[in-house]
N, C-alpha and C. Protein backbone atom coordinates (compact mmCIF):
# COMPACT_ATOMS: atom_id res chain seq x y z
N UNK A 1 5.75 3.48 -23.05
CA UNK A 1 4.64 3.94 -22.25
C UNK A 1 4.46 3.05 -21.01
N UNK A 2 4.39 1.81 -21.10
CA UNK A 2 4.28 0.66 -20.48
C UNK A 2 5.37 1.02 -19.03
N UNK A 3 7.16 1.47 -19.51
CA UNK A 3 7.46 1.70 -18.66
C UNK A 3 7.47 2.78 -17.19
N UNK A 4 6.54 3.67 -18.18
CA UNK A 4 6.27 5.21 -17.35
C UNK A 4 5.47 4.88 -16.35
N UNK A 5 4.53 4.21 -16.79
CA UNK A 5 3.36 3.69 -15.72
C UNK A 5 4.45 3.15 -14.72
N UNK A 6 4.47 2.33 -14.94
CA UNK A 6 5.64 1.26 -14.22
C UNK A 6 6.51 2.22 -12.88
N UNK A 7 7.30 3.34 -13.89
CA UNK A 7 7.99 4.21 -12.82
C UNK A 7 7.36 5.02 -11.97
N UNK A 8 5.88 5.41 -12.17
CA UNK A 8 4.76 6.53 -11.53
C UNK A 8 4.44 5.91 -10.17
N UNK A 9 4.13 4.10 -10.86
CA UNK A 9 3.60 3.46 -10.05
C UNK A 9 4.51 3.01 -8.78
N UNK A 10 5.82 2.88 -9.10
CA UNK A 10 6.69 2.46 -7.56
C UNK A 10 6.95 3.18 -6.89
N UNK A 11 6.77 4.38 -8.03
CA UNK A 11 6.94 5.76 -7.10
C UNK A 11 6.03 6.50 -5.53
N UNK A 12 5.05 6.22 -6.15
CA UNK A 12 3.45 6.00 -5.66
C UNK A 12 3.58 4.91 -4.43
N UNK A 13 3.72 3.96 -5.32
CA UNK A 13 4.00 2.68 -3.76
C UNK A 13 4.80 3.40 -2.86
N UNK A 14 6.30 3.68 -3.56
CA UNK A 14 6.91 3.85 -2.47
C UNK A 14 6.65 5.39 -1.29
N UNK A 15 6.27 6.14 -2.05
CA UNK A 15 5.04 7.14 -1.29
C UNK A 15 4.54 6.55 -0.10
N UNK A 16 3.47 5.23 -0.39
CA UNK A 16 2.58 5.08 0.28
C UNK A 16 2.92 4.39 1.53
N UNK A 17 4.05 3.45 1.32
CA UNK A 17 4.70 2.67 2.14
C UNK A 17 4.88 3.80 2.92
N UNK A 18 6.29 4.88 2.99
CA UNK A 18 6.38 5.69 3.83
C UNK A 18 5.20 6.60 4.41
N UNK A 19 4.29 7.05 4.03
CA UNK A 19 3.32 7.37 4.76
C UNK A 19 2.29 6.80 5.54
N UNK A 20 2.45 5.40 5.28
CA UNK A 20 2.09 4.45 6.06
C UNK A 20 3.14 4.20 7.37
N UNK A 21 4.04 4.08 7.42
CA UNK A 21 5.05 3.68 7.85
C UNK A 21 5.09 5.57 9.31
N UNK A 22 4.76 6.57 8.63
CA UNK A 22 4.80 7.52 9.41
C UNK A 22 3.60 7.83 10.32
N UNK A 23 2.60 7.33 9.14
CA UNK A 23 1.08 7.26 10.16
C UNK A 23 1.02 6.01 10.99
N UNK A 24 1.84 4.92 10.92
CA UNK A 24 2.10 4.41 12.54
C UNK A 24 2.50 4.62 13.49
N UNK A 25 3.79 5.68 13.20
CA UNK A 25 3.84 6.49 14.52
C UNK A 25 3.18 7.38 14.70
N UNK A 26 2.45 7.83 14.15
CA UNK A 26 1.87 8.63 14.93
C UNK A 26 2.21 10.48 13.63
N UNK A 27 3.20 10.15 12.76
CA UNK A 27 3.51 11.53 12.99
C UNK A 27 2.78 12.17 11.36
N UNK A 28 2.16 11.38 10.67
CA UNK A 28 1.04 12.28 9.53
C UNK A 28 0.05 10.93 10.18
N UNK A 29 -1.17 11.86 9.29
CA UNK A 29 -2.75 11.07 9.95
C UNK A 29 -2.59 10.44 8.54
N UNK A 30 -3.54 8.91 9.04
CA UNK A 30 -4.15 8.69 8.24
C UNK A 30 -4.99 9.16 7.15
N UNK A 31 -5.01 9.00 6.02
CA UNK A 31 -6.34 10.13 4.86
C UNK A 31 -6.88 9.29 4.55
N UNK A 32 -6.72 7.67 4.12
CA UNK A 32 -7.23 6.32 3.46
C UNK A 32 -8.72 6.19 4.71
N UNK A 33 -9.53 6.12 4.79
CA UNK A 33 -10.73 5.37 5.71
C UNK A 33 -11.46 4.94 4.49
N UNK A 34 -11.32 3.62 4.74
CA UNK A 34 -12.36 2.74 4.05
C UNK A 34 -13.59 2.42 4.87
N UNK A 35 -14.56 2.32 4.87
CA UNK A 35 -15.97 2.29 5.74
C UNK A 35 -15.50 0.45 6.13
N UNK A 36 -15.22 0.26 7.07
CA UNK A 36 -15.22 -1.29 7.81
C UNK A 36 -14.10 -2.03 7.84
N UNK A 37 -13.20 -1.27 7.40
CA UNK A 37 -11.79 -1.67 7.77
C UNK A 37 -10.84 -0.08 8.36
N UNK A 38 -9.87 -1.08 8.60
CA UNK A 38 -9.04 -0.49 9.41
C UNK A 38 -7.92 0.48 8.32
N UNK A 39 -7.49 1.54 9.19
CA UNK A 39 -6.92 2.24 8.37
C UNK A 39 -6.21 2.20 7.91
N UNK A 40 -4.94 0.88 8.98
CA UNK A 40 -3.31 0.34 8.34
C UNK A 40 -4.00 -0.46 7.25
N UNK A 41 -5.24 -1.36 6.64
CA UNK A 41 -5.06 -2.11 6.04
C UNK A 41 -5.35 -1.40 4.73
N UNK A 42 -6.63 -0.10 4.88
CA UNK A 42 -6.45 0.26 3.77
C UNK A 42 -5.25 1.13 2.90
N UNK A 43 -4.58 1.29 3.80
CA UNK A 43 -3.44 1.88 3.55
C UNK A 43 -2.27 0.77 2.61
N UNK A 44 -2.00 0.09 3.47
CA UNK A 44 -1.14 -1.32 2.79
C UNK A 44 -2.33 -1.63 1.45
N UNK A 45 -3.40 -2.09 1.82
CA UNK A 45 -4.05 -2.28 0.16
C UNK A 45 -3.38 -1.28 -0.94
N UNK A 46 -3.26 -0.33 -0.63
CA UNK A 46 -3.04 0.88 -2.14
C UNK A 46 -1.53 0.20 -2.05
N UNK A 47 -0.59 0.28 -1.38
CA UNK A 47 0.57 -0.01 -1.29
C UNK A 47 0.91 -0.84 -2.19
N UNK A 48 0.00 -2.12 -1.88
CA UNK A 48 0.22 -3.39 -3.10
C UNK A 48 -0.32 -3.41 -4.36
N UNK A 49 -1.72 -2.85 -4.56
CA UNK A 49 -1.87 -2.68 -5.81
C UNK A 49 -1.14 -1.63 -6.46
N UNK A 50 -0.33 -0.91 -6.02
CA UNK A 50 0.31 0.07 -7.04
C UNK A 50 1.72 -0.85 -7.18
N UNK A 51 2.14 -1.58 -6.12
CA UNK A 51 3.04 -2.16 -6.82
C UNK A 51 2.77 -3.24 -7.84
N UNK A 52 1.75 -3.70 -8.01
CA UNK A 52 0.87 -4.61 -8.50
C UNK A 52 1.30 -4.27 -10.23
N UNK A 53 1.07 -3.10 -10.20
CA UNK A 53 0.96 -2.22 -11.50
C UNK A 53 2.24 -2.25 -11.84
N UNK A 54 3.22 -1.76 -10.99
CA UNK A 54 4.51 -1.39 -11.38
C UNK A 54 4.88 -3.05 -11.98
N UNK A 55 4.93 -4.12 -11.10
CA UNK A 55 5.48 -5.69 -11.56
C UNK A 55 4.92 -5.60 -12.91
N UNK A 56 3.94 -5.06 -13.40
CA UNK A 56 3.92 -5.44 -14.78
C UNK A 56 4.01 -5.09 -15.83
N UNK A 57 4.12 -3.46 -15.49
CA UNK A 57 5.15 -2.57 -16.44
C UNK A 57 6.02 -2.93 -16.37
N UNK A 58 7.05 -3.81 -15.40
CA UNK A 58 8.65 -4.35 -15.99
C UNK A 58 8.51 -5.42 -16.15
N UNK A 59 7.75 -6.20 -16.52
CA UNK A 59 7.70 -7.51 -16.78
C UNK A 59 8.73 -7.99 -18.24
N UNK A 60 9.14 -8.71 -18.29
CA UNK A 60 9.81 -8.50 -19.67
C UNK A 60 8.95 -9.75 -20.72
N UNK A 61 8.75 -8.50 -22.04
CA UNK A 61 8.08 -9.52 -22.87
C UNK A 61 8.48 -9.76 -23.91
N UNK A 62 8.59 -11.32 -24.25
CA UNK A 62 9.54 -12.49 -25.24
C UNK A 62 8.99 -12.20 -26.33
């Protein structure tokens, strides 16, 4: 189970990265608005906590 999360989750990151990465140029909008920050950052925030998730679904345990 541990690993499914794991695979949903980089999947997800890696989603987010590229749609981040496209809403800097310009070519999908932003959807993330956090009230007082900026939109690249809330964007990169989800980015890392989903990889956040994934590092510890593969973590290997002794």
């Amino acid at each position: 189970m541990k690993r499914k999360i794991g695979k949903v989750a980089l999947f997800l990151a890696t989603l987010a990265v590229i749609w981040l990465l496209l809403g800097m140029f310009k070519i999908v909008p932003f959807l993330i608005e956090l009230p007082e920050e900026t939109s690249i950052r809330a964007h990169a925030s989800v980015s890392v906590i989903l990889l956040l998730i994934a590092s510890w679904a593969f973590w290997n345990e002794d």
